[in-house]
N, C-alpha and C. Protein backbone atom coordinates (compact mmCIF):
# COMPACT_ATOMS: atom_id res chain seq x y z
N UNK A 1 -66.47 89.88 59.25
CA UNK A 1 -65.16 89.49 58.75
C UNK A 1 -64.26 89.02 59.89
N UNK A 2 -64.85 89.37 60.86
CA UNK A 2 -63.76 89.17 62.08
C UNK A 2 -63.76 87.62 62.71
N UNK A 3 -65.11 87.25 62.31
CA UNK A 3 -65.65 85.62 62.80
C UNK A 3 -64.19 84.44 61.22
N UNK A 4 -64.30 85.15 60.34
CA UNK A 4 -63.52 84.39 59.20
C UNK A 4 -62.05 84.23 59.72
N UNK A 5 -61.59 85.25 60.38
CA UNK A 5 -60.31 85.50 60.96
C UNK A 5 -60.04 84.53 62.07
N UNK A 6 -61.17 84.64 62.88
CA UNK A 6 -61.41 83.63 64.09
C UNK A 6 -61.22 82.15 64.02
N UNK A 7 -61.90 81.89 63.10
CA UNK A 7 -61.85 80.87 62.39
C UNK A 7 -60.56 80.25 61.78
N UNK A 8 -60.36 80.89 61.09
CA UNK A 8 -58.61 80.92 60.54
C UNK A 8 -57.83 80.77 61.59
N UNK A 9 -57.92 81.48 62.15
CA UNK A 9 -56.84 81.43 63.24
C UNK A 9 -57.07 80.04 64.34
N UNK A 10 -57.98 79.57 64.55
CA UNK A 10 -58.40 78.53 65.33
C UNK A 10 -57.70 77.18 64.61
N UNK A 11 -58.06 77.25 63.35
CA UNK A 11 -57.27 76.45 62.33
C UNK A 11 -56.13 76.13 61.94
N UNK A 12 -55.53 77.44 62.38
CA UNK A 12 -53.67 77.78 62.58
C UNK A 12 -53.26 76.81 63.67
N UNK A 13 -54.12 77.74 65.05
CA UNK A 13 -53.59 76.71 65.93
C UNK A 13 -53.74 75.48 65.68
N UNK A 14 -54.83 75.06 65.59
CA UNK A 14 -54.89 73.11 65.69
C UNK A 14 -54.06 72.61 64.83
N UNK A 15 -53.49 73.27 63.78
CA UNK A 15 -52.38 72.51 62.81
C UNK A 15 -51.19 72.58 63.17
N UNK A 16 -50.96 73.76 64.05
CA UNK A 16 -49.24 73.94 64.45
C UNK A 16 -49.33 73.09 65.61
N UNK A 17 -50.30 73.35 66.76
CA UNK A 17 -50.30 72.83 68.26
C UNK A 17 -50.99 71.12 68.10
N UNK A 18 -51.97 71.21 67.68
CA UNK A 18 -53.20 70.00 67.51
C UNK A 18 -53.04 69.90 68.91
N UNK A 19 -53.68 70.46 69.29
CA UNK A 19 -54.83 70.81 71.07
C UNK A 19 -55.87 70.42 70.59
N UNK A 20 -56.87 69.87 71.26
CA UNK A 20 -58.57 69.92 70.74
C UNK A 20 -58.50 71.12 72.26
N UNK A 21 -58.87 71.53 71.80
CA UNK A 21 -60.19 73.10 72.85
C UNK A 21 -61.42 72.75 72.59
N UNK A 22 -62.21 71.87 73.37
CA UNK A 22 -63.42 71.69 73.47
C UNK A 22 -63.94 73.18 73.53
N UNK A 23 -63.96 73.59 74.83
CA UNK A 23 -64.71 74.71 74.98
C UNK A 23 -64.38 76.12 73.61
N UNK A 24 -63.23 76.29 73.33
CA UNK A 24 -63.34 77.34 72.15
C UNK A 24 -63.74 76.96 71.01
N UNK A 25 -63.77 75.66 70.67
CA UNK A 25 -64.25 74.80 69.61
C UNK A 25 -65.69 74.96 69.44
N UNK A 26 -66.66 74.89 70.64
CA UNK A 26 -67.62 75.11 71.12
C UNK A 26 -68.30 76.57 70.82
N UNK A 27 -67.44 77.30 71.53
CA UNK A 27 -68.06 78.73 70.88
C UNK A 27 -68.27 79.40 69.35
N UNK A 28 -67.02 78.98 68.60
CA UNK A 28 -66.86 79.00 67.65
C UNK A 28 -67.77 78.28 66.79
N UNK A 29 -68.09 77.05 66.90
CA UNK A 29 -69.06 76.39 66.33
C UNK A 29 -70.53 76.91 66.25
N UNK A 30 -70.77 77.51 67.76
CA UNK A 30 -72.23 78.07 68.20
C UNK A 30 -72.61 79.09 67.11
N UNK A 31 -71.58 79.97 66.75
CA UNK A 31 -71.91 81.03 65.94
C UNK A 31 -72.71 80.65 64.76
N UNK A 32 -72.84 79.96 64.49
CA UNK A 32 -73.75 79.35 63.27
C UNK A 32 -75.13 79.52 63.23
N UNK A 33 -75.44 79.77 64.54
CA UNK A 33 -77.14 80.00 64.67
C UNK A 33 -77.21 81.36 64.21
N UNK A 34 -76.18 82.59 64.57
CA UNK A 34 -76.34 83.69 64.33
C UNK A 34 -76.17 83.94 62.76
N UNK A 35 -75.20 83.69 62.60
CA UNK A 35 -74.04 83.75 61.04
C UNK A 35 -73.64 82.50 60.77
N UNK A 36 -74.91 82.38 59.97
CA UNK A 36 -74.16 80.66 59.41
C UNK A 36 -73.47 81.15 58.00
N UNK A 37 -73.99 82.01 57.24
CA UNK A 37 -73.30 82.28 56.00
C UNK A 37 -72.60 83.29 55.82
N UNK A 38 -71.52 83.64 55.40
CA UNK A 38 -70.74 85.45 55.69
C UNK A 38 -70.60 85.45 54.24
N UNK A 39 -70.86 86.59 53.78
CA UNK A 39 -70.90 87.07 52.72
C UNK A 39 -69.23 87.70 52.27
N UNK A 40 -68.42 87.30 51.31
CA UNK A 40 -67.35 87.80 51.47
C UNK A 40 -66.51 89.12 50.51
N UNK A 41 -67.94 88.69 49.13
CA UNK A 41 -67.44 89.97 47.94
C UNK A 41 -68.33 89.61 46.92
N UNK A 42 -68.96 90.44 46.52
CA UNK A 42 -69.59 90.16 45.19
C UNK A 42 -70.52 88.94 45.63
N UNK A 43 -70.57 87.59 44.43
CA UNK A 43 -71.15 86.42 45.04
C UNK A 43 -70.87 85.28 45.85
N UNK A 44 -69.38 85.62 46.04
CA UNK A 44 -68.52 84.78 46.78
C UNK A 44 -69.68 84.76 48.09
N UNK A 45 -69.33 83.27 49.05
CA UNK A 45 -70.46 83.68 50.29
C UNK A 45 -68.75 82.63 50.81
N UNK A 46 -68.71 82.40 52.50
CA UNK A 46 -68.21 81.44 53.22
C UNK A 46 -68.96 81.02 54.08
N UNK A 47 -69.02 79.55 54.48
CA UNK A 47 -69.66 78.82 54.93
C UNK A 47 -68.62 78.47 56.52
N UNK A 48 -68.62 78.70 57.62
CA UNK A 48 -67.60 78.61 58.56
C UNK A 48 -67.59 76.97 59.09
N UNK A 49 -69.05 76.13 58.90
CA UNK A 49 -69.21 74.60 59.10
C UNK A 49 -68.52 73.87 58.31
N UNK A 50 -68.68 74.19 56.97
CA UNK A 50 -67.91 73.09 55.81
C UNK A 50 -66.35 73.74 56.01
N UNK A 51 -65.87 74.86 56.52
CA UNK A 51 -64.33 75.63 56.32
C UNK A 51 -64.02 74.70 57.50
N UNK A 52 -64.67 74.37 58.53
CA UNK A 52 -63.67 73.84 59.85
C UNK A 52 -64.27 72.61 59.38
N UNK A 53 -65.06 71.98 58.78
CA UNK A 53 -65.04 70.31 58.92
C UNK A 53 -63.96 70.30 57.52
N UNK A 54 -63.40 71.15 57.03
CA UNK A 54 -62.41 70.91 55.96
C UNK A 54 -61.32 70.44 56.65
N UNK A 55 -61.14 71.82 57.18
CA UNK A 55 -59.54 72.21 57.85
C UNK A 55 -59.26 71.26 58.75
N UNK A 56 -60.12 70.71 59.54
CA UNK A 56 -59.89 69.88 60.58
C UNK A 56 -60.78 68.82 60.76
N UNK A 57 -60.55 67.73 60.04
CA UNK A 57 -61.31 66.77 59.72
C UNK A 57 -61.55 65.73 60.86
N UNK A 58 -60.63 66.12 62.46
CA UNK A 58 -61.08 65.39 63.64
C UNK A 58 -62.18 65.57 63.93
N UNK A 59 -62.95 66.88 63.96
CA UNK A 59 -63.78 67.83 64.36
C UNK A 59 -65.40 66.66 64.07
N UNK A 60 -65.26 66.15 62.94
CA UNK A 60 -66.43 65.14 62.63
C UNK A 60 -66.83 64.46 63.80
N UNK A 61 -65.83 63.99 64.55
CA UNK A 61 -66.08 62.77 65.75
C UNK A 61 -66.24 63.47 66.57
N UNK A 62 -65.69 64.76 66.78
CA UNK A 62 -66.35 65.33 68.07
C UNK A 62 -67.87 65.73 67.76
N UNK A 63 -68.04 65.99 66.54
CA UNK A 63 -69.66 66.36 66.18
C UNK A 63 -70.54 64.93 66.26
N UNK A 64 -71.67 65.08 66.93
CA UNK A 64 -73.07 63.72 66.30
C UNK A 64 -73.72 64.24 65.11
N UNK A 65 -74.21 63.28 64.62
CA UNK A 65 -75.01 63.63 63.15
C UNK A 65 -76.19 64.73 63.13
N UNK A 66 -76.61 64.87 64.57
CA UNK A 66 -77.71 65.73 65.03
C UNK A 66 -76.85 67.29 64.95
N UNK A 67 -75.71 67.51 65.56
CA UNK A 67 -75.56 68.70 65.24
C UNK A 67 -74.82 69.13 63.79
N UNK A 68 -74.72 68.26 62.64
CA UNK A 68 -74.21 68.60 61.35
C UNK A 68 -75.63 68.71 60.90
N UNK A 69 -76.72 67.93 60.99
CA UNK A 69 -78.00 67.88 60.44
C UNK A 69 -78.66 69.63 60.90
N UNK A 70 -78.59 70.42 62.34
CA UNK A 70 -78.82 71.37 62.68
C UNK A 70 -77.93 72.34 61.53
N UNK A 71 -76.88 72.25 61.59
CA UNK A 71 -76.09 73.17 60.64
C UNK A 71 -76.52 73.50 59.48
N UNK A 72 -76.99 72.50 59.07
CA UNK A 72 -77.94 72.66 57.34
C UNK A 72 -78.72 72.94 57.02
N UNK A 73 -79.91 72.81 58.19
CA UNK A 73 -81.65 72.65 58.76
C UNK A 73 -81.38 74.83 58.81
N UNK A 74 -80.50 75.24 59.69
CA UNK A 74 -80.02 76.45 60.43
C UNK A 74 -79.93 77.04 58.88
N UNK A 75 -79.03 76.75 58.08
CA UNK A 75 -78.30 77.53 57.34
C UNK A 75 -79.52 77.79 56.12
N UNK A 76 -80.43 76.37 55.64
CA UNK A 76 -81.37 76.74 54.54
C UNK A 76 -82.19 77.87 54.99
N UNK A 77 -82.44 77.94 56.36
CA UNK A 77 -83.66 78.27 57.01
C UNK A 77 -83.02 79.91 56.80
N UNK A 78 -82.01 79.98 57.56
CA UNK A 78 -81.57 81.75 56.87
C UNK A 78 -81.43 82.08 55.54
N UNK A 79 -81.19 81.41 55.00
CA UNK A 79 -81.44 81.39 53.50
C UNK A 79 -83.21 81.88 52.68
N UNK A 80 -83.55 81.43 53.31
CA UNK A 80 -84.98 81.19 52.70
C UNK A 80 -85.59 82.85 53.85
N UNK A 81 -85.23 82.68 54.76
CA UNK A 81 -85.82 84.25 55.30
C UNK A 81 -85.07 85.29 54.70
N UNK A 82 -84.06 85.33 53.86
CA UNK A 82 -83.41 86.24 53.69
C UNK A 82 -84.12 86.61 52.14
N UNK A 83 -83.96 85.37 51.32
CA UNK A 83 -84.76 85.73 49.87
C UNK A 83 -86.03 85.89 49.99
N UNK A 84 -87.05 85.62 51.05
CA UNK A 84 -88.25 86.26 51.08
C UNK A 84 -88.38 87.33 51.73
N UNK A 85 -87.25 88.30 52.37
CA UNK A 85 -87.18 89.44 52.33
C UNK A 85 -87.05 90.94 51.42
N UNK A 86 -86.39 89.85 50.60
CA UNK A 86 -86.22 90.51 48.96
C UNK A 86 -87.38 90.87 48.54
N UNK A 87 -87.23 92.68 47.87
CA UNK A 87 -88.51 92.37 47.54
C UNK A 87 -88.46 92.74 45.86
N UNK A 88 -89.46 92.05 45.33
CA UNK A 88 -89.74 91.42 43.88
C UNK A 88 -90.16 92.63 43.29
């Protein structure tokens, strides 16, 4: 829950200040390999890639198509280890 906050708050700033922070932009983004999906209540899930390419729609041009294509490739892939962990 604390990465959602992070997030949020990163979002705060760039709308009040509009700084680009490469480098915190950077870290923040990285987290996706770990926690691409956060679970938030019940079936609700948040997605932190589609929340910052919302919130901050510069963020596209700083991204190449290779690392939005990783984001998705990343996110099915935890997906799919997680429901074949389930067991039937």
């Amino acid at each position: 829950m604390k990465y959602v906050g992070i997030c949020a708050l990163f979002c705060l700033h760039y709308q009040l200040y509009r700084i680009d922070d490469k480098r915190q932009l950077k870290a923040i983004w990285d987290v996706y390999k770990k926690i691409p999906i956060v679970h938030l209540c019940g079936n609700v899930s948040w997605i932190a890639s589609k929340f910052l390419l919302e919130k901050i729609p510069q963020l596209a041009r700083l991204l190449d198509k290779k690392a939005l294509q990783a984001v998705e490739q990343q996110r099915i892939q935890y997906l799919q280890n997680k429901e074949s962990s389930l067991t039937k």
